[in-house]
N, C-alpha and C. Protein backbone atom coordinates (compact mmCIF):
# COMPACT_ATOMS: atom_id res chain seq x y z
N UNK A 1 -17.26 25.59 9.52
CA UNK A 1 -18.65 25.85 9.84
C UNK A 1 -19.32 26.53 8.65
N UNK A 2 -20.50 26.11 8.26
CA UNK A 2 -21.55 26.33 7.51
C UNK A 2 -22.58 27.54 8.03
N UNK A 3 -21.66 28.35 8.25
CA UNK A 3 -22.55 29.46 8.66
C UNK A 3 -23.74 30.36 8.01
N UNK A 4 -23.62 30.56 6.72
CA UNK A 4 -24.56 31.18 5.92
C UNK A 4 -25.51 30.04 5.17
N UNK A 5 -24.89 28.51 5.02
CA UNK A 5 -25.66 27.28 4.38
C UNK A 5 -24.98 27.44 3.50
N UNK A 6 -23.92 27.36 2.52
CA UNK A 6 -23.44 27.19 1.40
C UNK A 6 -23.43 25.90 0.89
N UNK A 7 -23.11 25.29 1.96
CA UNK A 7 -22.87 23.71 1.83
C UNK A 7 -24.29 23.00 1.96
N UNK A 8 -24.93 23.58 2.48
CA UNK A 8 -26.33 22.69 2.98
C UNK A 8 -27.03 22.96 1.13
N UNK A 9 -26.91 24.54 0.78
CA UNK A 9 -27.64 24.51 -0.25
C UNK A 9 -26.95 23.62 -1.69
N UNK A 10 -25.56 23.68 -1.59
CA UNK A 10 -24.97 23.40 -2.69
C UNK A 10 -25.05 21.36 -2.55
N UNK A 11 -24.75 20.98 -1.50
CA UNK A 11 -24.64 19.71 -1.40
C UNK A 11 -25.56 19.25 -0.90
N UNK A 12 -26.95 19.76 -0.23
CA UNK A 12 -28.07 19.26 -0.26
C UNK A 12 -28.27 18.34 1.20
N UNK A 13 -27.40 18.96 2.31
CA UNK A 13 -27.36 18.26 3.23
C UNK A 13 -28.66 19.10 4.19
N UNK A 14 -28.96 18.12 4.45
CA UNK A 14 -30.54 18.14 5.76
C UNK A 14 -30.13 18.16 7.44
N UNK A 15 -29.23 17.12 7.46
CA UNK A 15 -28.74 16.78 8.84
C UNK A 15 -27.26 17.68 9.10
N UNK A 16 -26.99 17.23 10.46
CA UNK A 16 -25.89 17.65 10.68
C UNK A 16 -24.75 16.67 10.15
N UNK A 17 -23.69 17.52 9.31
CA UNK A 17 -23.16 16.34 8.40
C UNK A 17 -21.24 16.87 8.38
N UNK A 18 -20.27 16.69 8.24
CA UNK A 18 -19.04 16.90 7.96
C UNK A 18 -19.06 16.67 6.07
N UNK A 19 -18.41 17.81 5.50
CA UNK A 19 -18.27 17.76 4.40
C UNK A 19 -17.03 18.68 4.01
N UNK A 20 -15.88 17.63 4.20
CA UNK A 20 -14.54 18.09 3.55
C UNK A 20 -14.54 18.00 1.96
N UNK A 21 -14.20 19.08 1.64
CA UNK A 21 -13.90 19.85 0.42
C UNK A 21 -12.18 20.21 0.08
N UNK A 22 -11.70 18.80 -0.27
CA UNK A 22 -10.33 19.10 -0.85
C UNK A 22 -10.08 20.32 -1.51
N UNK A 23 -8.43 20.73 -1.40
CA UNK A 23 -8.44 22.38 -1.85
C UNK A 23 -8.16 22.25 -3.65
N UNK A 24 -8.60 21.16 -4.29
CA UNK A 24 -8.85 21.08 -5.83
C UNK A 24 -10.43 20.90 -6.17
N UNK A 25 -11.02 20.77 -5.33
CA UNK A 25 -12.76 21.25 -5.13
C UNK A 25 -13.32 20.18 -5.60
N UNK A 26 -12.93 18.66 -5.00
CA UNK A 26 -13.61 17.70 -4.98
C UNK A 26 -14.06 17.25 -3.80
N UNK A 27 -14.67 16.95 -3.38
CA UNK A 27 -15.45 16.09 -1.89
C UNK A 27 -14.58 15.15 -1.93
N UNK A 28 -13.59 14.84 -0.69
CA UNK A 28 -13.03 14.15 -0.13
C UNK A 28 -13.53 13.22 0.91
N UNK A 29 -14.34 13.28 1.62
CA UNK A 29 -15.45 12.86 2.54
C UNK A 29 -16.73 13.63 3.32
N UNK A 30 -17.64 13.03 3.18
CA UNK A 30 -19.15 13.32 3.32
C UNK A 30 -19.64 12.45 3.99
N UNK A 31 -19.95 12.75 5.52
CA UNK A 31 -20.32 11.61 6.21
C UNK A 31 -21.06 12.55 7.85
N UNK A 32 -21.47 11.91 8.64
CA UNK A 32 -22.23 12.24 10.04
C UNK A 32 -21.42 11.67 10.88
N UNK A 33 -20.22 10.92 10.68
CA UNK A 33 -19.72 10.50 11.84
C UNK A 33 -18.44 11.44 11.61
N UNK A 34 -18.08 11.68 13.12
CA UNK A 34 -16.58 12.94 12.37
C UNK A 34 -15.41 11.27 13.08
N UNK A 35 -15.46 10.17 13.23
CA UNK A 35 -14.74 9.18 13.27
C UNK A 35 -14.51 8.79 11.56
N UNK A 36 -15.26 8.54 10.83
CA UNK A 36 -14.87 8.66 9.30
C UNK A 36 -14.29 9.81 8.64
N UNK A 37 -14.45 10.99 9.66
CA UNK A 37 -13.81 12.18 8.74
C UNK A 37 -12.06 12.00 9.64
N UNK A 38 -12.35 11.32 10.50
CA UNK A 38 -10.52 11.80 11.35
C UNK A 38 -9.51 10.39 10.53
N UNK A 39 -10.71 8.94 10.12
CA UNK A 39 -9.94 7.87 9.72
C UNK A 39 -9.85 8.49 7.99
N UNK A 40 -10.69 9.32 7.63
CA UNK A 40 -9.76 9.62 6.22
C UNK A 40 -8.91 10.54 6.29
N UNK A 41 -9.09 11.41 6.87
CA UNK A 41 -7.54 12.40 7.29
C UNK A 41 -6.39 11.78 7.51
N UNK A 42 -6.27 10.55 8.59
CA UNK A 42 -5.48 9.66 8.67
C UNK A 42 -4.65 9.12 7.38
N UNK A 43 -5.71 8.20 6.68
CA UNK A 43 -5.02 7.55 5.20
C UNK A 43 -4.82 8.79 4.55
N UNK A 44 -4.75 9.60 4.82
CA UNK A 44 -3.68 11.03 3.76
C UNK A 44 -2.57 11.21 4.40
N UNK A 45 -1.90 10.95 6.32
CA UNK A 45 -1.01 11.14 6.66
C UNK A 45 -1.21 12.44 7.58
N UNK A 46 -2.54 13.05 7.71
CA UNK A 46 -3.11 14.41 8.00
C UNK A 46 -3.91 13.78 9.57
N UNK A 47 -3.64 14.74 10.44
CA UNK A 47 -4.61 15.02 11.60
C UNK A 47 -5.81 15.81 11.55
N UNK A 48 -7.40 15.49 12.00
CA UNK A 48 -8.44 16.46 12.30
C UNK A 48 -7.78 17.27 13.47
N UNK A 49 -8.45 18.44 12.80
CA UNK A 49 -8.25 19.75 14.12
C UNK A 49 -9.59 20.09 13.98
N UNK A 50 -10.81 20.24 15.05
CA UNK A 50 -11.44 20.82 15.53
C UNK A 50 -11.70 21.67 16.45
């Protein structure tokens, strides 16, 4: 959660959006559907936990 806007200000998001941030600090996926954020977790071998 984007509680203070870090992400809204730094990545410029307007909407309500999922923005995973691999832990080498590249954007891994950026998207509004959290079905594209659970099918790229997937192709890593990784489960979403919400």
């Amino acid at each position: 959660m984007d509680t203070h806007g870090h992400a809204h200000d730094a990545y410029d998001v307007h909407t309500p959006t999922y923005v995973l941030v691999r832990p080498d600090n590249y954007l891994g996926c950026v998207t509004d559907n959290p079905a594209d954020l659970d099918a790229y977790l997937r192709k890593l071998g990784l489960t979403a936990s919400r």
